[in-house]
Protein backbone atom coordinates (compact mmCIF):
# COMPACT_ATOMS: atom_id res chain seq x y z
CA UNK A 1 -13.54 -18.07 18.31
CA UNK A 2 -15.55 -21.43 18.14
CA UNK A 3 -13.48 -24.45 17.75
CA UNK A 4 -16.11 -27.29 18.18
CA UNK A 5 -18.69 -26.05 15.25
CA UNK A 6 -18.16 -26.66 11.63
CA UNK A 7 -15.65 -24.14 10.23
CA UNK A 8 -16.91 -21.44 8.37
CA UNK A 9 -15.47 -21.34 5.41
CA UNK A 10 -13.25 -24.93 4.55
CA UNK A 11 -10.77 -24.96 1.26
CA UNK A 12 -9.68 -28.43 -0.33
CA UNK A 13 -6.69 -28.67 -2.43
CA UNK A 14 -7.65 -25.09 -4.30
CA UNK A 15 -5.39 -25.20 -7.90
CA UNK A 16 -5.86 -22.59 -10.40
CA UNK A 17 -3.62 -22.23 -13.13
CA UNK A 18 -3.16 -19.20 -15.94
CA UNK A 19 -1.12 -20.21 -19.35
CA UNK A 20 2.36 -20.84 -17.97
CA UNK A 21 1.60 -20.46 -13.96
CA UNK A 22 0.38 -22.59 -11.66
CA UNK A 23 -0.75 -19.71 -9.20
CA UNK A 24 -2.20 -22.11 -6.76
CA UNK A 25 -1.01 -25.51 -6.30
CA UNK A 26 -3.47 -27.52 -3.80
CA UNK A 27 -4.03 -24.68 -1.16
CA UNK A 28 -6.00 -26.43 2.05
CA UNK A 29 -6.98 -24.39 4.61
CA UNK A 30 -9.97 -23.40 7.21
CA UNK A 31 -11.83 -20.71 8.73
CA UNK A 32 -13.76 -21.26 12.11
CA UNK A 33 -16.91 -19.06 12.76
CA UNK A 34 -15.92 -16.21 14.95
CA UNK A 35 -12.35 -16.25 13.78
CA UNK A 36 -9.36 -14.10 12.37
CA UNK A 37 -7.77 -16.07 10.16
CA UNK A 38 -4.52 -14.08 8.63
CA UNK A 39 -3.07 -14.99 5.09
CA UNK A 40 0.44 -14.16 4.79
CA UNK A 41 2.32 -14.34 2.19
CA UNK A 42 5.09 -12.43 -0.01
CA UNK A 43 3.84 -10.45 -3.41
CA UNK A 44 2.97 -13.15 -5.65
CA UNK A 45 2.37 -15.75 -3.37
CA UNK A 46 -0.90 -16.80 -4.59
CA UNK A 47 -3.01 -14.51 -1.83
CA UNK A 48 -4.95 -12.21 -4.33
CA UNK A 49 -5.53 -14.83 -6.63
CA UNK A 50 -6.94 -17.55 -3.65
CA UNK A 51 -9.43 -14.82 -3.05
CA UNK A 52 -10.63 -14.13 -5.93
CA UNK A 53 -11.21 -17.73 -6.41
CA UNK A 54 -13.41 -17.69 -3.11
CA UNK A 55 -15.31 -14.58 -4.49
CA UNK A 56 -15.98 -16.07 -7.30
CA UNK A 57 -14.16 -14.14 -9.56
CA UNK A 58 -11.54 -17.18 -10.86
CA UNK A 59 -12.97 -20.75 -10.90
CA UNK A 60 -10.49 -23.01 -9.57
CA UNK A 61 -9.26 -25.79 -11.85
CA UNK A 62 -9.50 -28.21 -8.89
CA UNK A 63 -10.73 -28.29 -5.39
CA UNK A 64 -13.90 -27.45 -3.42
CA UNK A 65 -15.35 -24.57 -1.27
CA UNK A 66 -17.05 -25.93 1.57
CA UNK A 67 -19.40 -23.06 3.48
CA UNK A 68 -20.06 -24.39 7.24
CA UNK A 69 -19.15 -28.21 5.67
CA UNK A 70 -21.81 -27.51 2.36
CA UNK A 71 -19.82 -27.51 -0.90
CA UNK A 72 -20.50 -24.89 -3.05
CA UNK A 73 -19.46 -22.89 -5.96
CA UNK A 74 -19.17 -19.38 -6.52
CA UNK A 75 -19.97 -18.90 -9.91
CA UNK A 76 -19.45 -15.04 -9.58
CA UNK A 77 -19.17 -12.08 -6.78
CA UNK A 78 -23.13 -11.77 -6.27
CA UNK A 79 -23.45 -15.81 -6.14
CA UNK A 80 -20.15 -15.72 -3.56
CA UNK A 81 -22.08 -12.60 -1.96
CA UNK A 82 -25.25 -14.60 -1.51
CA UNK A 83 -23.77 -17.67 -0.27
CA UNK A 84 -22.14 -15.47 2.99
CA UNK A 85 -18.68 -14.74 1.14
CA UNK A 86 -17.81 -10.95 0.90
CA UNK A 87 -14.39 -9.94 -0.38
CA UNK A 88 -13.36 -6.62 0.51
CA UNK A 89 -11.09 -5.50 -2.23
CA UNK A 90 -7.66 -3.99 -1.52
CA UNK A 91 -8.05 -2.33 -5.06
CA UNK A 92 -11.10 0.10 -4.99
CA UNK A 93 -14.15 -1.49 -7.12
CA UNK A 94 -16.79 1.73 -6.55
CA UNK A 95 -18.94 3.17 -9.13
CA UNK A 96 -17.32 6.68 -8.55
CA UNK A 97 -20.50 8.63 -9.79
CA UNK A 98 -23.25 6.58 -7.85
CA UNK A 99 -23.85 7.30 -4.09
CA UNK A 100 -22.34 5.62 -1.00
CA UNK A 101 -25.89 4.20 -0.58
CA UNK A 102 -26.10 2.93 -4.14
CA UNK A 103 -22.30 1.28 -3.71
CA UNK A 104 -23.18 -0.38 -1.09
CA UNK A 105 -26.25 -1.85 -2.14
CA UNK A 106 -25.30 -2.32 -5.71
CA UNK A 107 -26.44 -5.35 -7.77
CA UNK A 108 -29.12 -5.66 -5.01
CA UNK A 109 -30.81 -1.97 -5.09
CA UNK A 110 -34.26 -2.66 -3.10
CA UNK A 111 -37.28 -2.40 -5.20
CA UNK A 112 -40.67 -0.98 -5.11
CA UNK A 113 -43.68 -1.71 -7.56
CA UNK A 114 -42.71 -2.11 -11.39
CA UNK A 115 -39.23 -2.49 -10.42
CA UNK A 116 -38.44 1.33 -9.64
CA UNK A 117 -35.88 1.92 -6.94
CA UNK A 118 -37.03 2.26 -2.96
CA UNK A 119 -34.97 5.21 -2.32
CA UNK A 120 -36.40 6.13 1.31
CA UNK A 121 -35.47 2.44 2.70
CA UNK A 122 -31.95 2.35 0.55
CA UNK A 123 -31.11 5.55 2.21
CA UNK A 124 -32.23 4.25 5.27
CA UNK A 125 -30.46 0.73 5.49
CA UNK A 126 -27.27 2.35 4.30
CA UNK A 127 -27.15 5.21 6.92
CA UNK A 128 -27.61 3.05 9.38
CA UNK A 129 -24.52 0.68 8.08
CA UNK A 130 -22.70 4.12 7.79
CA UNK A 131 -23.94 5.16 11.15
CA UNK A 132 -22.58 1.65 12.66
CA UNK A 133 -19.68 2.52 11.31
CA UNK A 134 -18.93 6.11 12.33
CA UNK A 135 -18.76 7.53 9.09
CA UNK A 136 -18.36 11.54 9.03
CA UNK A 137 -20.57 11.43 5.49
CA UNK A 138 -24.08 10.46 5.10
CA UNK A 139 -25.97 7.41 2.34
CA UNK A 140 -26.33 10.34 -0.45
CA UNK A 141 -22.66 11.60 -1.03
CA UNK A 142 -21.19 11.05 -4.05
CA UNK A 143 -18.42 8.44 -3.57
CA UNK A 144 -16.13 10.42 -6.16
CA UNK A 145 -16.25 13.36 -3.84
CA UNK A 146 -14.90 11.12 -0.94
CA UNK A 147 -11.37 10.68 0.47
CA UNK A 148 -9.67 7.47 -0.59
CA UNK A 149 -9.99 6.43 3.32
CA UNK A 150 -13.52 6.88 3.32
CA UNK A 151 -13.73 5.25 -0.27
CA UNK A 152 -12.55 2.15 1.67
CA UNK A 153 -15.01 2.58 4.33
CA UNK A 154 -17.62 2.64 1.69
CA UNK A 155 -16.29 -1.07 0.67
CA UNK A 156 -16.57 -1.62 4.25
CA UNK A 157 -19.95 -1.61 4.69
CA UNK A 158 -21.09 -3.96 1.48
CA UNK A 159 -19.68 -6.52 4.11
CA UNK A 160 -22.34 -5.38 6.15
CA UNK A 161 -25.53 -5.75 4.17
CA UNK A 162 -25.70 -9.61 4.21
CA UNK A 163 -25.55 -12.37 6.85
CA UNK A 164 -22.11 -13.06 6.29
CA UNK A 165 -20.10 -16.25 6.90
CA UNK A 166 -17.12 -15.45 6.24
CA UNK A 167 -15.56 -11.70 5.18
CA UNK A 168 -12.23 -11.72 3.58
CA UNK A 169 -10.43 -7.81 4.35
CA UNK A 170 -8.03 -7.61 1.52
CA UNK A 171 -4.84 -4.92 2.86
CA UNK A 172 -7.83 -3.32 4.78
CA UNK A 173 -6.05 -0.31 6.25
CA UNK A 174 -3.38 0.41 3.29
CA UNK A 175 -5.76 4.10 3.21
CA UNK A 176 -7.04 4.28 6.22
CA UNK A 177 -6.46 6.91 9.18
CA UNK A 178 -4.87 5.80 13.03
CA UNK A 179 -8.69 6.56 13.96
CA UNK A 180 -10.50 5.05 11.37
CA UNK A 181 -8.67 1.84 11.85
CA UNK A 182 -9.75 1.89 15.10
CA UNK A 183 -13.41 1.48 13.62
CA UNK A 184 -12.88 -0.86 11.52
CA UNK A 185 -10.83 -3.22 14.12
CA UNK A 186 -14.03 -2.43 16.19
CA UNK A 187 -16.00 -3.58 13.02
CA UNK A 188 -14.19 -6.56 12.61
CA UNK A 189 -14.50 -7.33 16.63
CA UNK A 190 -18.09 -6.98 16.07
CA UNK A 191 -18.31 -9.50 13.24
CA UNK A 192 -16.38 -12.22 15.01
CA UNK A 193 -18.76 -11.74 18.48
CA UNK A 194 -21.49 -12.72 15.64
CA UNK A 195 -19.81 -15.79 14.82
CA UNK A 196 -18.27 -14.67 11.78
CA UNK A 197 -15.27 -15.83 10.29
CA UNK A 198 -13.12 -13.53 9.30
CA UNK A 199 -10.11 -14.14 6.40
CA UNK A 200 -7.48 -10.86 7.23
CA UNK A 201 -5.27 -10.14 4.46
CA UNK A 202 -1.83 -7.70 5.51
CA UNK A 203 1.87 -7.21 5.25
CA UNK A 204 1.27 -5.48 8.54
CA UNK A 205 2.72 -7.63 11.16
CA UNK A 206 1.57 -5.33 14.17
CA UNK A 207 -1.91 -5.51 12.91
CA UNK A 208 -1.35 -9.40 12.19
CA UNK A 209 -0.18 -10.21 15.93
CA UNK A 210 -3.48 -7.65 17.73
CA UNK A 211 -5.95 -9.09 15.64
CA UNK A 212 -5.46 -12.72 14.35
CA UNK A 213 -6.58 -16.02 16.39
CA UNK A 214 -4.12 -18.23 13.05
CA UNK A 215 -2.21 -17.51 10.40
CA UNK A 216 -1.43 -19.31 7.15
CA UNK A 217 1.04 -18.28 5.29
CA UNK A 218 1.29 -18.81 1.71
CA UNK A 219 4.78 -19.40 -0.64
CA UNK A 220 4.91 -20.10 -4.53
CA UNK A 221 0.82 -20.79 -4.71
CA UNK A 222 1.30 -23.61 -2.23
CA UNK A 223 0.25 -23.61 1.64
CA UNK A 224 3.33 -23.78 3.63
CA UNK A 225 1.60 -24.22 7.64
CA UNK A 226 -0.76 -22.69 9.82
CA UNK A 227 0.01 -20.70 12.96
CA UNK A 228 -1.52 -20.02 16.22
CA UNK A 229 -0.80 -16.36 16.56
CA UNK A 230 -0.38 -16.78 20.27
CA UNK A 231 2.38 -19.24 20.04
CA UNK A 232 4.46 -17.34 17.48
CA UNK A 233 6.92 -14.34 16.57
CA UNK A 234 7.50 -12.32 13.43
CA UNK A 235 10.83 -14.08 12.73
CA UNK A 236 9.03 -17.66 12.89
CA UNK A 237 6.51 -16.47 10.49
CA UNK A 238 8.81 -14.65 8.41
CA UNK A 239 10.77 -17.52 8.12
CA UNK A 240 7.84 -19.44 7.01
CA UNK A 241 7.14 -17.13 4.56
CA UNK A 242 10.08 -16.12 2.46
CA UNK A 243 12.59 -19.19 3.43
CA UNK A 244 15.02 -16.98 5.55
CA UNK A 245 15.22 -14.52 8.02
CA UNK A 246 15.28 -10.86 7.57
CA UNK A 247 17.90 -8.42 8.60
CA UNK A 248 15.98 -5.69 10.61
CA UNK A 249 19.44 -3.56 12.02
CA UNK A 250 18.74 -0.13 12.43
CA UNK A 251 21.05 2.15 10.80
CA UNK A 252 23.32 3.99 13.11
CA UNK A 253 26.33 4.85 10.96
CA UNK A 254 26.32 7.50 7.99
CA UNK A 255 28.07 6.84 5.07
CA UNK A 256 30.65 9.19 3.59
CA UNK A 257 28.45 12.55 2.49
CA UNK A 258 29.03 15.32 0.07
CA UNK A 259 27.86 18.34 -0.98
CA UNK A 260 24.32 19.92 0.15
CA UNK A 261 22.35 18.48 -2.80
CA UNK A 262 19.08 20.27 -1.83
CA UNK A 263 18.52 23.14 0.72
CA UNK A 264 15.16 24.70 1.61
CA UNK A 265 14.41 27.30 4.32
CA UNK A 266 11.51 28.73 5.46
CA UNK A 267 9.00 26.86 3.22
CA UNK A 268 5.07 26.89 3.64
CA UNK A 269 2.19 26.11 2.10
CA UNK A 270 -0.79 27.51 2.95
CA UNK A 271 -2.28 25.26 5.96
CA UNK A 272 -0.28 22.30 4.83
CA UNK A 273 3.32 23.12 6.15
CA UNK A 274 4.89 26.17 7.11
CA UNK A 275 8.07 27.75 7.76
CA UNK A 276 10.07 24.39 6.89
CA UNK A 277 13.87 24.14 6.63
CA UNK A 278 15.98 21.65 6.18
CA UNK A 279 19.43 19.94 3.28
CA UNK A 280 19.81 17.03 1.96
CA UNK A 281 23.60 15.78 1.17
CA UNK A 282 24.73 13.44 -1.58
CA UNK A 283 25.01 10.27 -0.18
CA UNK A 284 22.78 10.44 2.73
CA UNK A 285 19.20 9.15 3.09
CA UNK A 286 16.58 11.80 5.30
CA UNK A 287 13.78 10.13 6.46
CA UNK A 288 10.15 12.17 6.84
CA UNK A 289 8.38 10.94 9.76
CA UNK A 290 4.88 12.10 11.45
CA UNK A 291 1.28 11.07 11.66
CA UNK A 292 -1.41 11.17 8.26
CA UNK A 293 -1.57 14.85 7.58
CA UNK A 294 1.64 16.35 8.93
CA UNK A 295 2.45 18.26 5.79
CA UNK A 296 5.29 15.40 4.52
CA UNK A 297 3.84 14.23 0.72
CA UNK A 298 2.91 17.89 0.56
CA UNK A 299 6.69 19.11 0.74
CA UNK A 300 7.80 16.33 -1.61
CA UNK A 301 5.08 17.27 -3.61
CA UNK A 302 6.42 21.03 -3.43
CA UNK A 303 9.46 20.14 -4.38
CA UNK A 304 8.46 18.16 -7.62
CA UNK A 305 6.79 21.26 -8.47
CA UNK A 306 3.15 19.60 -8.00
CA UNK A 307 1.90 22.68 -5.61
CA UNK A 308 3.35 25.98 -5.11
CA UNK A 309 4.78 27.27 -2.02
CA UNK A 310 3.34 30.28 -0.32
CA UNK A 311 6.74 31.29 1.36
CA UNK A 312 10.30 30.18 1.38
CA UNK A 313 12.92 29.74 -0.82
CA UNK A 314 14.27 26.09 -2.66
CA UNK A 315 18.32 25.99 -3.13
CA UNK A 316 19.26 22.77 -5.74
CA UNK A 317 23.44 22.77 -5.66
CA UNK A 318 23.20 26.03 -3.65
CA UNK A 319 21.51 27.93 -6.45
CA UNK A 320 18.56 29.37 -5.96
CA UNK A 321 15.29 28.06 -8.19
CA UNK A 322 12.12 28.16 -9.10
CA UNK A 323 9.82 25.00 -9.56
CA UNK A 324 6.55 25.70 -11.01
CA UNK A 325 6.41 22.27 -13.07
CA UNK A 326 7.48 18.92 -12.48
CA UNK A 327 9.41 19.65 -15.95
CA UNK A 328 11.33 21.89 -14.11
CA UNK A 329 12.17 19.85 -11.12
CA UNK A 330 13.31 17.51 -13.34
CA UNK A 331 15.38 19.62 -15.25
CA UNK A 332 16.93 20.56 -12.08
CA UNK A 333 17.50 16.99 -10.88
CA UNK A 334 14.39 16.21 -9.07
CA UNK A 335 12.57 13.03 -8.71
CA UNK A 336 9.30 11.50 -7.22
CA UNK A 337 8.43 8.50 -6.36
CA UNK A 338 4.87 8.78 -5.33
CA UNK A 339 2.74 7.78 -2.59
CA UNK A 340 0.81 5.54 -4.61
CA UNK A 341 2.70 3.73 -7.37
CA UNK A 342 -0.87 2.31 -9.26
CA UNK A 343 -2.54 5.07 -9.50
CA UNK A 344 0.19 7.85 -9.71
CA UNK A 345 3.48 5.79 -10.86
CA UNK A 346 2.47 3.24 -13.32
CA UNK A 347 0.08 2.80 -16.10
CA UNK A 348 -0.62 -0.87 -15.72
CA UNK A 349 -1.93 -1.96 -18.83
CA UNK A 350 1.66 -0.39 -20.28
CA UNK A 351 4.96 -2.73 -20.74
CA UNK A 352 7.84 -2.43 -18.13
CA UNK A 353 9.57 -0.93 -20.44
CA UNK A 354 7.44 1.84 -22.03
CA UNK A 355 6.65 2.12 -18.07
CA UNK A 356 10.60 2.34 -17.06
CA UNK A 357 11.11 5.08 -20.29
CA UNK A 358 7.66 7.49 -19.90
CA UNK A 359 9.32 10.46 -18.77
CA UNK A 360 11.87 10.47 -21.47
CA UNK A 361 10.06 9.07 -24.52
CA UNK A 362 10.49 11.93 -26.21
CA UNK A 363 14.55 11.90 -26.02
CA UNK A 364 14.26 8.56 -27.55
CA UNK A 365 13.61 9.05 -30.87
CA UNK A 366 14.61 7.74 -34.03
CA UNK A 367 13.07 10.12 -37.07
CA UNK A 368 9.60 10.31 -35.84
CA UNK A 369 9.67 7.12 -34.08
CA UNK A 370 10.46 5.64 -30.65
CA UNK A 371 13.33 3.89 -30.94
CA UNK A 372 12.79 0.66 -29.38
CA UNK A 373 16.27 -0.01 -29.13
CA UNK A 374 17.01 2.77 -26.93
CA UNK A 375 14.39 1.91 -24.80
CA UNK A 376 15.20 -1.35 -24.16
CA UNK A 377 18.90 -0.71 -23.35
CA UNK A 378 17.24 1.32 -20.53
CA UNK A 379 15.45 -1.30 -19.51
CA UNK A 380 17.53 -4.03 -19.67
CA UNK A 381 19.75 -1.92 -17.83
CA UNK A 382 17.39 -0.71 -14.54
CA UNK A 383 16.14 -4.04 -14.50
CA UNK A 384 19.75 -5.81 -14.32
CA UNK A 385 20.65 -2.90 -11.28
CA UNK A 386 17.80 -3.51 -9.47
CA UNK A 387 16.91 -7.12 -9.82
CA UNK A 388 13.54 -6.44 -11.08
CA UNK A 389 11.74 -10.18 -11.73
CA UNK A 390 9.89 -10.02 -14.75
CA UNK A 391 9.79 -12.28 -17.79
CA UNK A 392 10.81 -9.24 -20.15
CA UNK A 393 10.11 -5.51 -21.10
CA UNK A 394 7.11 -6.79 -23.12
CA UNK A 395 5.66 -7.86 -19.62
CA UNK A 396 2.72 -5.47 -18.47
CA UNK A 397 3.37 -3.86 -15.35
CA UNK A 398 0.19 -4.48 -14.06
CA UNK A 399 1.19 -8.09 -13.72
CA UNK A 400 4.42 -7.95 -12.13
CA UNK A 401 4.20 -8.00 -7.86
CA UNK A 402 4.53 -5.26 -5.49
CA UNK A 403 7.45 -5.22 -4.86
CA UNK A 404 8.64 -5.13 -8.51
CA UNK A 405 5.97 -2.46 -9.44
CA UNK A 406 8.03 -0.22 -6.71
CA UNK A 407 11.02 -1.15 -8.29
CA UNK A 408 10.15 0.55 -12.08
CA UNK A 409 8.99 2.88 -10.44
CA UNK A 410 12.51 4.03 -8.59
CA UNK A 411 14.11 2.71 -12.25
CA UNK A 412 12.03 5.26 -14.29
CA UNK A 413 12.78 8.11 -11.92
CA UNK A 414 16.74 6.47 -11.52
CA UNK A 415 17.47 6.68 -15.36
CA UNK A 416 16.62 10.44 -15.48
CA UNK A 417 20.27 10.73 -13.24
CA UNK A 418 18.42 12.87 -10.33
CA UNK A 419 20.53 14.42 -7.98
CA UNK A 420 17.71 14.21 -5.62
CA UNK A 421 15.37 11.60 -5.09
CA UNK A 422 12.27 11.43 -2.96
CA UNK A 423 10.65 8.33 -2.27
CA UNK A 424 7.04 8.40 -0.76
CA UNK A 425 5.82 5.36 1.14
CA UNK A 426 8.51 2.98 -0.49
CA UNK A 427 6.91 -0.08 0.92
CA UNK A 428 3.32 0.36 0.89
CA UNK A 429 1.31 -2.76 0.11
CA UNK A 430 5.19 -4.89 -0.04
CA UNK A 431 5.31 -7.65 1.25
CA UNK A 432 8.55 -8.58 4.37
CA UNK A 433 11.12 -9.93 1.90
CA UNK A 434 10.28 -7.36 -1.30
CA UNK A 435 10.38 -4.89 1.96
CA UNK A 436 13.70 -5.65 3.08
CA UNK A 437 15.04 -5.22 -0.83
CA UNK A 438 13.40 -1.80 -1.54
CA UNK A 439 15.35 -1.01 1.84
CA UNK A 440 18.81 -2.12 0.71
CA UNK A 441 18.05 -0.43 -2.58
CA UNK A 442 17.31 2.71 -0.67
CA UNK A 443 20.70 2.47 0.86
CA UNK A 444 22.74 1.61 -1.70
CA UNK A 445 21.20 4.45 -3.67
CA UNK A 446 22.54 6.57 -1.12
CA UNK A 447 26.39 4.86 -1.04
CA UNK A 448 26.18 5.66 -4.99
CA UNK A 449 25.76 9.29 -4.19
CA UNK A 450 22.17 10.08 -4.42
CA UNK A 451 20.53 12.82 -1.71
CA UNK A 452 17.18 10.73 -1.13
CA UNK A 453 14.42 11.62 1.08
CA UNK A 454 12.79 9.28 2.10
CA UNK A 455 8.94 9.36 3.57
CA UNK A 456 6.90 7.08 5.29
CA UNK A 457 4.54 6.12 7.74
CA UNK A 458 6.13 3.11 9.29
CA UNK A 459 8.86 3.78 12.03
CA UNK A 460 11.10 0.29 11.95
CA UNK A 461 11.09 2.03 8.12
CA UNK A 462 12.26 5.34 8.75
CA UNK A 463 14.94 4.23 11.17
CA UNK A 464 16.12 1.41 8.98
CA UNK A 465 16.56 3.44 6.38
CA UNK A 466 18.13 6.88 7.01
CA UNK A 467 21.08 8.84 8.19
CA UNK A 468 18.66 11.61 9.68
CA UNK A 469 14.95 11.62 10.50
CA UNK A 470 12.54 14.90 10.68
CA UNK A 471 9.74 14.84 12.57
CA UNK A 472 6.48 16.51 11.76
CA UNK A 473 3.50 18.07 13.39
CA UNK A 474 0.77 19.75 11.97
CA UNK A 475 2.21 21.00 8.94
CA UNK A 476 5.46 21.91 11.15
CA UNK A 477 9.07 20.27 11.43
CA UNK A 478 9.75 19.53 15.15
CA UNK A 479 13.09 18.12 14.85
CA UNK A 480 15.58 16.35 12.82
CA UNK A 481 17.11 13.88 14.80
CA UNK A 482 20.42 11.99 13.84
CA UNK A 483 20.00 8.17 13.40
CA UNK A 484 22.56 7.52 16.56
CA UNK A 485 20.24 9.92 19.06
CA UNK A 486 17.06 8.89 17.58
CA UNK A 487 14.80 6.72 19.84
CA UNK A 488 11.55 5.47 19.22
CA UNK A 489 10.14 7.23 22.51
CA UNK A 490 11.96 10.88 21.21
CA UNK A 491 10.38 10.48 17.74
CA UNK A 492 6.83 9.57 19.04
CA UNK A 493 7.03 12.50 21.44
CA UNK A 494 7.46 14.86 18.18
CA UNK A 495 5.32 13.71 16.29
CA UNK A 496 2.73 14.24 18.86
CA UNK A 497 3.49 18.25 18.99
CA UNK A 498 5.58 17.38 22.43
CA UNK A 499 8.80 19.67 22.05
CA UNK A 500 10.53 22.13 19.47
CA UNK A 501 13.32 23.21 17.95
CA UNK A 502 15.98 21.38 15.64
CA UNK A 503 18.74 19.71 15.86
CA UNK A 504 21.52 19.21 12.79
């Protein structure tokens, strides 16, 4: 990092405001060349909309942009893009049907003659970006026919076709493999030798604390103090962040359990999973644990009735069932929370509350009508239980934070009455506090009676949360370990394939 040259990228007193909301309010904050700069903040902070304004997206109401001390202003994402600014979207923005090649040269496709298209060198430049990158897929594939990880690596490499100043990562790794966020850290590394200054974007403390040379934090639009990351802690920032500190006890002690609400023995899938057992009781929270590609969303999504098993057999109240549909896990009490609430568990340009009522719209009738009063007594009533913060059910969900998205989510899926409720990656994209809410929620659900299975990638998650914690492997359960015998090296060791055999 260079301390002595002009910074980077320098923001004065940024203010943008939207009828009713002051999103920003006088941000101030710099970027030296060859830096990682972190932006903290909670959902809603300002973060998202404090980059768009630097990619030219939003025009700020007042304030300057200053590139290495030359004020400028980004009129739109190819005049930020051409200026050394490259925002790297959390949300996906690919053509789906265009190549890799053509995504990441879009807007600026080279040319031949008569303006036609200089295929050979786009195909070149790009597979070398991809190369540079370690990408398994080559400048011509299809970006529809990619993985949502390589999607993002795809994004990636736009950085890559400019001299950049500065590069803003936007939640960089919400999609992204152990290994390929190896490559990009290695990307980013790369950048920064080349004096670029880099603007890093996560709720991800870990990632936060090994990358970052400062870290801002943002609260209510306004900038609340800059951090060298080598003279802080996660509580300090925390702190900084949300006005308080968070309560990060692991639970040890189970609550008071009843009846097996969900049994399932000998359960496969094809390659996915196979020959899985394991019961859920009312009132106690198991936590799915293991590396990307274990087999966990694929049992959840088993159990919803979103693939069929190969093998095995699924008991609900010790009766045994069928699930073909997830009409009929439903029926039987079944509900999912998906992995990914955007694009699988809201429709965003819907209301919270025809959001919160989807799966029962038709129950809600009056004559052939929705009746809008039922609907609203729903909503009024998830909303009240959960402490959802949103102005009212006309609100659209697409608007609300995080952390309140996740929240209609659980609501729409909690005012079907489940007996069983799986939650996949609760806390995805959630900011500390939001995190720490979704957790109690998760918890209290289970003191109410619920059997909820929990899954997730992060392991401070898992053990916060549950009573009991399986472990998977390669599409196989290692162990199920109680939350008193659990330890972090014992759980690590499963996941890796390193011992067998369950325990109750």
């Amino acid at each position: 990092m260079t301390t002595e040259s002009k910074p980077a990228l320098r923001l004065s007193g940024i203010v943008k405001t939207f009828p009713g909301v002051r999103a920003l309010d006088g941000v101030s904050f710099d970027v030296r060349p060859g830096e990682v700069h972190a932006l903290l903040g909670e959902n809603g902070a300002g973060k998202s909309t404090l980059m768009k304004v630097l990619a030219g997206i939003h025009q700020p109401n007042e304030g300057a942009i200053f590139i290495e001390e030359e004020k400028v202003v980004m009129r739109n994402p190819l005049d930020a893009k051409a200026k050394g600014v490259v925002l790297i979207h959390q949300e996906l923005s690919l053509a789906e049907e265009l190549s890799a090649a053509e995504n990441i040269y879009l807007g600026e496709l080279p040319r031949k003659s008569f303006g036609r298209v200089d295929w050979a060198t786009l195909y070149d430049r790009a597979g070398g970006i991809l190369k540079r990158l370690n990408c398994s897929f080559g400048p011509k594939t299809i970006v529809g026919d990619l993985s949502i990880a390589n999607k993002q690596m795809v994004e990636i490499a736009r950085a890559l076709t400019v001299d950049a100043k500065a590069v803003i990562f936007d939640e960089p790794t919400a999609s992204l493999t152990d290994a390929e966020k190896v490559v990009l850290f290695d990307v980013i590394r790369d950048l920064t030798a080349r004096g670029v200054g880099i603007v890093y974007i996560s709720h991800r403390m870990d990632e936060i604390f090994t990358l970052s040379d400062r870290i801002s934090v943002l609260r209510d639009g306004a900038h609340r103090g800059t951090l060298i990351t080598k003279e802080t802690d996660e509580d300090e920032v925390t702190k900084l962040m949300i006005g308080r500190s968070l309560d990060l006890t692991r639970n040890i002690v189970a609550g008071e359990l009843g009846p097996v609400a969900i049994e399932v023995q000998g359960l496969s899938c094809g390659k996915l999973y196979r020959d899985v057992g394991f019961e859920v009781r009312a009132g106690e929270v198991l936590g799915f644990y293991g590396l990307v590609g274990a087999g966990r969303t694929e049992i959840a999504e088993t159990l919803f009735g979103l693939r069929a098993p190969s093998a095995g057999e699924i008991r609900v109240d010790g009766q045994a069932v069928t699930i073909r549909s997830p009409g009929d896990a439903i029926r039987l009490g079944i509900s999912l929370v998906p992995e990914s609430r955007k694009e699988q568990g809201l429709i965003l340009g819907m209301s919270c509350k025809d959001n919160m009522t989807l799966p029962q719209v038709g129950d809600l009738t009056a004559g052939p009508f929705v009746s809008d009063g039922a609907e609203i007594a729903i909503f009024d009533q998830y909303r009240d239980k959960l402490a959802i913060k949103t102005p009212g059910w006309r609100q659209a969900v697409g608007n609300l934070s995080g952390g309140n998205q996740q929240k209609i989510v659980i609501g729409k899926w909690l005012s079907m009455q489940p007996k069983v409720l799986i939650v996949d990656e609760p806390t995805r994209g959630i900011d500390v506090g939001s995190k720490s809410e979704i957790h109690a929620l998760i918890r209290d659900l289970a003191k109410q009676g619920y059997a909820v299975i929990v899954i997730s990638s992060e392991m401070p998650e898992v053990l916060s949360v549950s009573d009991r914690i399986a472990a998977m492997y390669h599409g196989q359960l290692m162990r199920i370990f109680t939350a008193a015998e659990v330890s972090e090296d014992s759980l690590v060791q499963a996941i890796s394939g390193i011992g067998a055999g369950k325990v109750a």
